[in-house]
PDB file of N, CA and C in Angstrom:
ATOM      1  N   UNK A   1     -18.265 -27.672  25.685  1.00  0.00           N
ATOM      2  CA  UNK A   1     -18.192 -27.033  24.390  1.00  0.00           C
ATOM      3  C   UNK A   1     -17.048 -27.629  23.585  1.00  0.00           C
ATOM      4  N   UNK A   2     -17.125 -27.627  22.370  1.00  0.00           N
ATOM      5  CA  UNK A   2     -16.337 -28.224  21.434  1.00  0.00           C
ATOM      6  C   UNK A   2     -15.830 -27.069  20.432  1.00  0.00           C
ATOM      7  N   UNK A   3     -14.341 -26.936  20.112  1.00  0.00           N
ATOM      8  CA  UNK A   3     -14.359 -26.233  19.507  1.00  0.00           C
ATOM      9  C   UNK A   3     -12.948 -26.477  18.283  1.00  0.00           C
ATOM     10  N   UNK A   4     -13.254 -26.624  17.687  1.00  0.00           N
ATOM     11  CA  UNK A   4     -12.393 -26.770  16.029  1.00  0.00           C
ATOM     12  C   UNK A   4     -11.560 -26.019  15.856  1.00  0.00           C
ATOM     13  N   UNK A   5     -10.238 -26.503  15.505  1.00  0.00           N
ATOM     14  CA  UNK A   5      -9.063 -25.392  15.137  1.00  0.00           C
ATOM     15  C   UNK A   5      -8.642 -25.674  13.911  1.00  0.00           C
ATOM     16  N   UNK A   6      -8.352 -24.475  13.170  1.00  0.00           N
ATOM     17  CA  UNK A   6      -7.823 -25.352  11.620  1.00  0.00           C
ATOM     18  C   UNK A   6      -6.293 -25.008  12.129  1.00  0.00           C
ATOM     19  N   UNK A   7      -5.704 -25.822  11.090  1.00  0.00           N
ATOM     20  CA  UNK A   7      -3.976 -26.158  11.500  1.00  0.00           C
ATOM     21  C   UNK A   7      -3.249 -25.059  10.227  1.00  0.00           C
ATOM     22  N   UNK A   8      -4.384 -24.549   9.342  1.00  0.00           N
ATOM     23  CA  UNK A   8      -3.750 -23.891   8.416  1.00  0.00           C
ATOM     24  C   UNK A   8      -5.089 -22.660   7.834  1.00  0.00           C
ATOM     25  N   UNK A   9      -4.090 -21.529   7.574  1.00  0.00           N
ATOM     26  CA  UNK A   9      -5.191 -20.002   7.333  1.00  0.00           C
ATOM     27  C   UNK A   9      -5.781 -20.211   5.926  1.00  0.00           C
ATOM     28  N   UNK A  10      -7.026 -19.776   5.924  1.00  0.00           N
ATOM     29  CA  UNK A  10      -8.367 -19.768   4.931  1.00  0.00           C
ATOM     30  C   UNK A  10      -7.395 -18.879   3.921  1.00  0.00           C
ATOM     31  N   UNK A  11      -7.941 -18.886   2.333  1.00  0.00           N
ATOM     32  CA  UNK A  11      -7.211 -18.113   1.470  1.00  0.00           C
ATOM     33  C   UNK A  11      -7.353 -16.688   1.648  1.00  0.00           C
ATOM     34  N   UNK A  12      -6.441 -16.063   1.768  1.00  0.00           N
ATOM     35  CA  UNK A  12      -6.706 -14.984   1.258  1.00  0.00           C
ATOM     36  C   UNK A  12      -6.662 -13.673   3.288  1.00  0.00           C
ATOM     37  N   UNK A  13      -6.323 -14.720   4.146  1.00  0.00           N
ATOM     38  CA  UNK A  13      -5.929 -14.514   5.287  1.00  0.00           C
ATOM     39  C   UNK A  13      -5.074 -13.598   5.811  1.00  0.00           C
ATOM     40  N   UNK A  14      -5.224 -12.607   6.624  1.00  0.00           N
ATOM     41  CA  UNK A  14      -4.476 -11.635   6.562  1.00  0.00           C
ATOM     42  C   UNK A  14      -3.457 -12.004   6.963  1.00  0.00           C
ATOM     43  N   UNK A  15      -3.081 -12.655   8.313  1.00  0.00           N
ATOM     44  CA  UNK A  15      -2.070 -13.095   8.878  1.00  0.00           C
ATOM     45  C   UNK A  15      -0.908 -14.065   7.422  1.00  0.00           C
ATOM     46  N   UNK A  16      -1.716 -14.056   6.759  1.00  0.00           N
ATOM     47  CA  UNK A  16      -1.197 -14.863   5.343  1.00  0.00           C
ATOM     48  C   UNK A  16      -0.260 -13.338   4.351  1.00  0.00           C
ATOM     49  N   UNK A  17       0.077 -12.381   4.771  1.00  0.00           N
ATOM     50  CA  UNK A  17       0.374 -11.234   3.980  1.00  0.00           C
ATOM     51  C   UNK A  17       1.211 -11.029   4.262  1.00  0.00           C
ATOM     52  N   UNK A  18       2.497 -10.500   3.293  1.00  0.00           N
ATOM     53  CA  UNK A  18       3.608 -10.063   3.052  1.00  0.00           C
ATOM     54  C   UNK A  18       3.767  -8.903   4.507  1.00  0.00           C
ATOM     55  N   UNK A  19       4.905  -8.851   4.916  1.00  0.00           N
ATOM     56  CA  UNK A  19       4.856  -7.836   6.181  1.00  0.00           C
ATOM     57  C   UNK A  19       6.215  -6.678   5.443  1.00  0.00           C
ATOM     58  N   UNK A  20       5.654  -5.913   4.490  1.00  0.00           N
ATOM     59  CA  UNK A  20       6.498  -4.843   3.569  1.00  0.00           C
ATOM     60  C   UNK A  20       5.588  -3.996   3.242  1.00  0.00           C
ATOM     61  N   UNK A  21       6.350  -2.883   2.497  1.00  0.00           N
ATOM     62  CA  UNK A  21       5.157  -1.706   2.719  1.00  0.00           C
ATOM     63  C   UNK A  21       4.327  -1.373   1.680  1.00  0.00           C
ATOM     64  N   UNK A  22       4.145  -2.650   0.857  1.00  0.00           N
ATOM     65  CA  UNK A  22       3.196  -2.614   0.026  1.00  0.00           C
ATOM     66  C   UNK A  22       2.117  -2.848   0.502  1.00  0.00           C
ATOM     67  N   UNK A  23       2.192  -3.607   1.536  1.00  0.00           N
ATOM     68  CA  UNK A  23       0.956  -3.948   2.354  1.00  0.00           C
ATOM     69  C   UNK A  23       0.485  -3.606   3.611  1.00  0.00           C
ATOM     70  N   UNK A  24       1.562  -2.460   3.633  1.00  0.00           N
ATOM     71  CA  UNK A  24       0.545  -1.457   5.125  1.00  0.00           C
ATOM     72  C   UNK A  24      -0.627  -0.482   4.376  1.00  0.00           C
ATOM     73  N   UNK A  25      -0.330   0.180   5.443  1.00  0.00           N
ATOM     74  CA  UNK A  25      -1.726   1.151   4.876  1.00  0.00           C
ATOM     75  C   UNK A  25      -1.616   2.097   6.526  1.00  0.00           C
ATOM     76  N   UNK A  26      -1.350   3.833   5.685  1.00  0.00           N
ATOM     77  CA  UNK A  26      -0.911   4.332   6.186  1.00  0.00           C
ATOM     78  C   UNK A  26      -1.916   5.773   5.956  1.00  0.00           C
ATOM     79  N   UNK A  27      -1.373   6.334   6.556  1.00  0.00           N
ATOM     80  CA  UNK A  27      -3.121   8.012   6.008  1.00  0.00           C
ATOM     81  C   UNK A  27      -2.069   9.221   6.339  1.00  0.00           C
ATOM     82  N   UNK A  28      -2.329   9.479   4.994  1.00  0.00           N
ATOM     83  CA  UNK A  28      -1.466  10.592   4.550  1.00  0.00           C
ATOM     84  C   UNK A  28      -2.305  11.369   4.390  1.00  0.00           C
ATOM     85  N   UNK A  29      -3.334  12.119   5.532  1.00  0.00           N
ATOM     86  CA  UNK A  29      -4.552  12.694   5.247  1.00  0.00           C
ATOM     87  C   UNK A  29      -4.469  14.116   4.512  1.00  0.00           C
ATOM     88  N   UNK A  30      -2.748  15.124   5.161  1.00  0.00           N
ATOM     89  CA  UNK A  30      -2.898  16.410   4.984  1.00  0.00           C
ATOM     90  C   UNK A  30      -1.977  16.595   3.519  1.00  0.00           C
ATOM     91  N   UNK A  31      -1.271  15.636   2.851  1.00  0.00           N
ATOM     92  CA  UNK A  31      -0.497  15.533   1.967  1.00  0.00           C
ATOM     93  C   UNK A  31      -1.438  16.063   0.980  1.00  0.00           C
ATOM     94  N   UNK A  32      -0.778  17.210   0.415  1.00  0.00           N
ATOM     95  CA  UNK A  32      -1.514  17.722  -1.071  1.00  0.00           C
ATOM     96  C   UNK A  32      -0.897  17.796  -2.325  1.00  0.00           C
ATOM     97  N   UNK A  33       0.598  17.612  -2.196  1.00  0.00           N
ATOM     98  CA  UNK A  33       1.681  17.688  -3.450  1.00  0.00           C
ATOM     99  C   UNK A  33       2.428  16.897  -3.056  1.00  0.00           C
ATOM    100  N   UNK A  34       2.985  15.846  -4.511  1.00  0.00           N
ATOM    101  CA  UNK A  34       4.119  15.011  -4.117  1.00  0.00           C
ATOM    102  C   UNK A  34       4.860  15.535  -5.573  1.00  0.00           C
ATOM    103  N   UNK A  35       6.352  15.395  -5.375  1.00  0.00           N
ATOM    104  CA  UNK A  35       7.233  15.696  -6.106  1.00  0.00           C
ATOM    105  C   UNK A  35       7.982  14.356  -6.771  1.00  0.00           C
ATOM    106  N   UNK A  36       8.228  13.610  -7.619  1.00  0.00           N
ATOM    107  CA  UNK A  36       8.965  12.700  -7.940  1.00  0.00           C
ATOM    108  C   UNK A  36      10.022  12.786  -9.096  1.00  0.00           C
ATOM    109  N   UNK A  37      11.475  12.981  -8.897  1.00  0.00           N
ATOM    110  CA  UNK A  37      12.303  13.308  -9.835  1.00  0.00           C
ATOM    111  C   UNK A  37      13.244  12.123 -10.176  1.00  0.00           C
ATOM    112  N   UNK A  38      13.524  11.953 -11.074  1.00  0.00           N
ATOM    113  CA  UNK A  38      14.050  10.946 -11.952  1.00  0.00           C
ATOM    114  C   UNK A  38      13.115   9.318 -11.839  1.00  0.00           C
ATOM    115  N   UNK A  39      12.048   9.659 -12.329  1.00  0.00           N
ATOM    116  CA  UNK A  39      10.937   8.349 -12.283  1.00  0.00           C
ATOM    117  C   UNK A  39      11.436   7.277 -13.405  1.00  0.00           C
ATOM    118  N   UNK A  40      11.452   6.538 -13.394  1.00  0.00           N
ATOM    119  CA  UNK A  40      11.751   5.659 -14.601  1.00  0.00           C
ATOM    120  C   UNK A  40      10.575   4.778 -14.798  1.00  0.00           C
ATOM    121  N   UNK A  41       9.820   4.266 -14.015  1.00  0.00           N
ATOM    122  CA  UNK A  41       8.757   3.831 -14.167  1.00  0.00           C
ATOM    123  C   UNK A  41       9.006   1.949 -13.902  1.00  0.00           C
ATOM    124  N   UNK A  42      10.374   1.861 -13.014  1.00  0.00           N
ATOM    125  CA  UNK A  42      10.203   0.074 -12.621  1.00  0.00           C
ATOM    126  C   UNK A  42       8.962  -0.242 -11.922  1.00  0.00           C
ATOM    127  N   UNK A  43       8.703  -1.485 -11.388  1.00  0.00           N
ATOM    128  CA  UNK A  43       7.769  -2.302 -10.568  1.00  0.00           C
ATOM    129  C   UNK A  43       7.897  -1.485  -9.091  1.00  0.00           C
ATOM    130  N   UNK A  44       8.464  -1.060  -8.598  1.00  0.00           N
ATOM    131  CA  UNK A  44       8.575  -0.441  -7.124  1.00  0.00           C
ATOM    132  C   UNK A  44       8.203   0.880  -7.077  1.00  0.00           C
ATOM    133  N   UNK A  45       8.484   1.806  -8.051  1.00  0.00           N
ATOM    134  CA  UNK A  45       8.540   2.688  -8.273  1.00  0.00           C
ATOM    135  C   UNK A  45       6.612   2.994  -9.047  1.00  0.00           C
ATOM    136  N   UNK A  46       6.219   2.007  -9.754  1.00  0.00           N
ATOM    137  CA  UNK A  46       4.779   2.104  -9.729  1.00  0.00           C
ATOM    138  C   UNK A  46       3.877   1.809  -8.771  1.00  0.00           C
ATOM    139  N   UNK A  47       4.956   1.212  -7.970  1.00  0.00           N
ATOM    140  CA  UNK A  47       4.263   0.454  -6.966  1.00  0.00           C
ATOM    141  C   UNK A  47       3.762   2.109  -5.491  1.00  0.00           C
ATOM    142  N   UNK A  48       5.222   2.368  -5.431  1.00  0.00           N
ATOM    143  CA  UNK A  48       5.059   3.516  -4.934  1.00  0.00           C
ATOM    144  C   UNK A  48       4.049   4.820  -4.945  1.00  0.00           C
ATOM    145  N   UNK A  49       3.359   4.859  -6.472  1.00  0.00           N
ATOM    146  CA  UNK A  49       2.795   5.899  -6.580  1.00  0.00           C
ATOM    147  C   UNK A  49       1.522   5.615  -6.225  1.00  0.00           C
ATOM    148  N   UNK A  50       1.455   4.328  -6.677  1.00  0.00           N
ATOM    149  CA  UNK A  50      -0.053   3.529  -6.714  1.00  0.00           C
ATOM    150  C   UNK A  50      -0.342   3.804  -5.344  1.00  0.00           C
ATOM    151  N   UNK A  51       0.144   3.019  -4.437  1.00  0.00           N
ATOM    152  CA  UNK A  51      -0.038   3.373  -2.797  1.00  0.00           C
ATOM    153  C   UNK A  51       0.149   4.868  -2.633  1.00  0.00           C
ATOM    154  N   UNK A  52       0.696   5.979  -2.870  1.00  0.00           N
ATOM    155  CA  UNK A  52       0.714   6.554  -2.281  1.00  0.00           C
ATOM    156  C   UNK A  52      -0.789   7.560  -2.813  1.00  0.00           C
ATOM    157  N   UNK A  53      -1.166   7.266  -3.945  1.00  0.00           N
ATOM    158  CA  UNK A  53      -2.888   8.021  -4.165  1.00  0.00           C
ATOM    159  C   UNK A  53      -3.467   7.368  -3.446  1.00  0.00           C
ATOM    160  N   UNK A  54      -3.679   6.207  -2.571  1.00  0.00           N
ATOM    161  CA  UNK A  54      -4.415   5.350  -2.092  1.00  0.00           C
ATOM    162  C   UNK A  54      -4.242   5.754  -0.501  1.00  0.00           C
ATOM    163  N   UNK A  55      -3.383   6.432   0.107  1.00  0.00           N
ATOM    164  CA  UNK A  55      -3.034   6.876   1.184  1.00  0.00           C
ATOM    165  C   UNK A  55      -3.807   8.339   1.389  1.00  0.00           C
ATOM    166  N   UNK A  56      -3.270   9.150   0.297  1.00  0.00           N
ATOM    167  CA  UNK A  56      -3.533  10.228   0.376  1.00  0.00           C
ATOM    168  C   UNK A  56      -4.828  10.929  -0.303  1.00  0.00           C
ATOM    169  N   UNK A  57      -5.986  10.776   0.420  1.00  0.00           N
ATOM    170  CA  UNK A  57      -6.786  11.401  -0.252  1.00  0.00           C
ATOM    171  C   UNK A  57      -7.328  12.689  -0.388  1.00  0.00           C
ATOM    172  N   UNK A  58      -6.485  13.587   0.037  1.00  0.00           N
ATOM    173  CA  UNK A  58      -6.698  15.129  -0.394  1.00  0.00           C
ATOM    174  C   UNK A  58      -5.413  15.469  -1.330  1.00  0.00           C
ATOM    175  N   UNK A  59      -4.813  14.365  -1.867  1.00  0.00           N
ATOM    176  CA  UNK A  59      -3.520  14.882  -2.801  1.00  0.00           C
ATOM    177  C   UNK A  59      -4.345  15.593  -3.941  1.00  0.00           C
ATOM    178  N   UNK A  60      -3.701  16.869  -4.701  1.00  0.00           N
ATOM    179  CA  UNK A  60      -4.793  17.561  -5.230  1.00  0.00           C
ATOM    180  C   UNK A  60      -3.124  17.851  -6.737  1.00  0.00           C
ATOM    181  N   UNK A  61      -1.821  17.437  -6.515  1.00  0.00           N
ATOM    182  CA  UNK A  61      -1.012  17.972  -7.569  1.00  0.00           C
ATOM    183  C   UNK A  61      -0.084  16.189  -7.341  1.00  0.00           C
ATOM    184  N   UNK A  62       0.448  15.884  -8.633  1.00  0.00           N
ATOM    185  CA  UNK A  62       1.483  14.954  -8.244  1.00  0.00           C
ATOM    186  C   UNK A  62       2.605  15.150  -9.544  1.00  0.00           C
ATOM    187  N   UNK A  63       3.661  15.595  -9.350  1.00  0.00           N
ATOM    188  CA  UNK A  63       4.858  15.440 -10.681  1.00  0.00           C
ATOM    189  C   UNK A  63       5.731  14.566 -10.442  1.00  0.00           C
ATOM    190  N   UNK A  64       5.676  14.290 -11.882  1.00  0.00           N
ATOM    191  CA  UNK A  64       6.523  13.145 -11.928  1.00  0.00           C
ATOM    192  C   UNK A  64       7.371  13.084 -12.856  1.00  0.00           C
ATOM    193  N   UNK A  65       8.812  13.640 -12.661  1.00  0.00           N
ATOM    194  CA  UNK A  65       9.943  13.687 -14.010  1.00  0.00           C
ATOM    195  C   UNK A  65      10.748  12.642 -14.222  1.00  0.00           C
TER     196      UNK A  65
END
């Protein structure tokens, strides 16, 4: 048998991904309220919310001051 190795990962490759926690993925199944106080609205901080509706899918309230 013959078998081919590539020396470098196809696009878009997981092993090719940032290892931070934008890119886990985590299940926040029973989470129903999140509280967020003094939001300003930087890149991390959107980043944060974004993932965390994406985690939690019975979140049913979210504030954000």
């Amino acid at each position: 048998m013959f078998y081919m190795f590539q020396s470098k990962c196809l696009e878009n490759c997981p092993c090719d991904e940032p290892k931070n926690w934008r890119s886990q993925s985590i299940s926040l199944t029973h989470l129903e309220e999140v509280e967020i106080n003094n939001f300003r609205g930087r890149d991390r901080e959107m980043d944060l919310v974004t993932v965390a509706l994406r985690w939690a899918p019975r979140l049913k309230t979210m504030t954000i001051k």
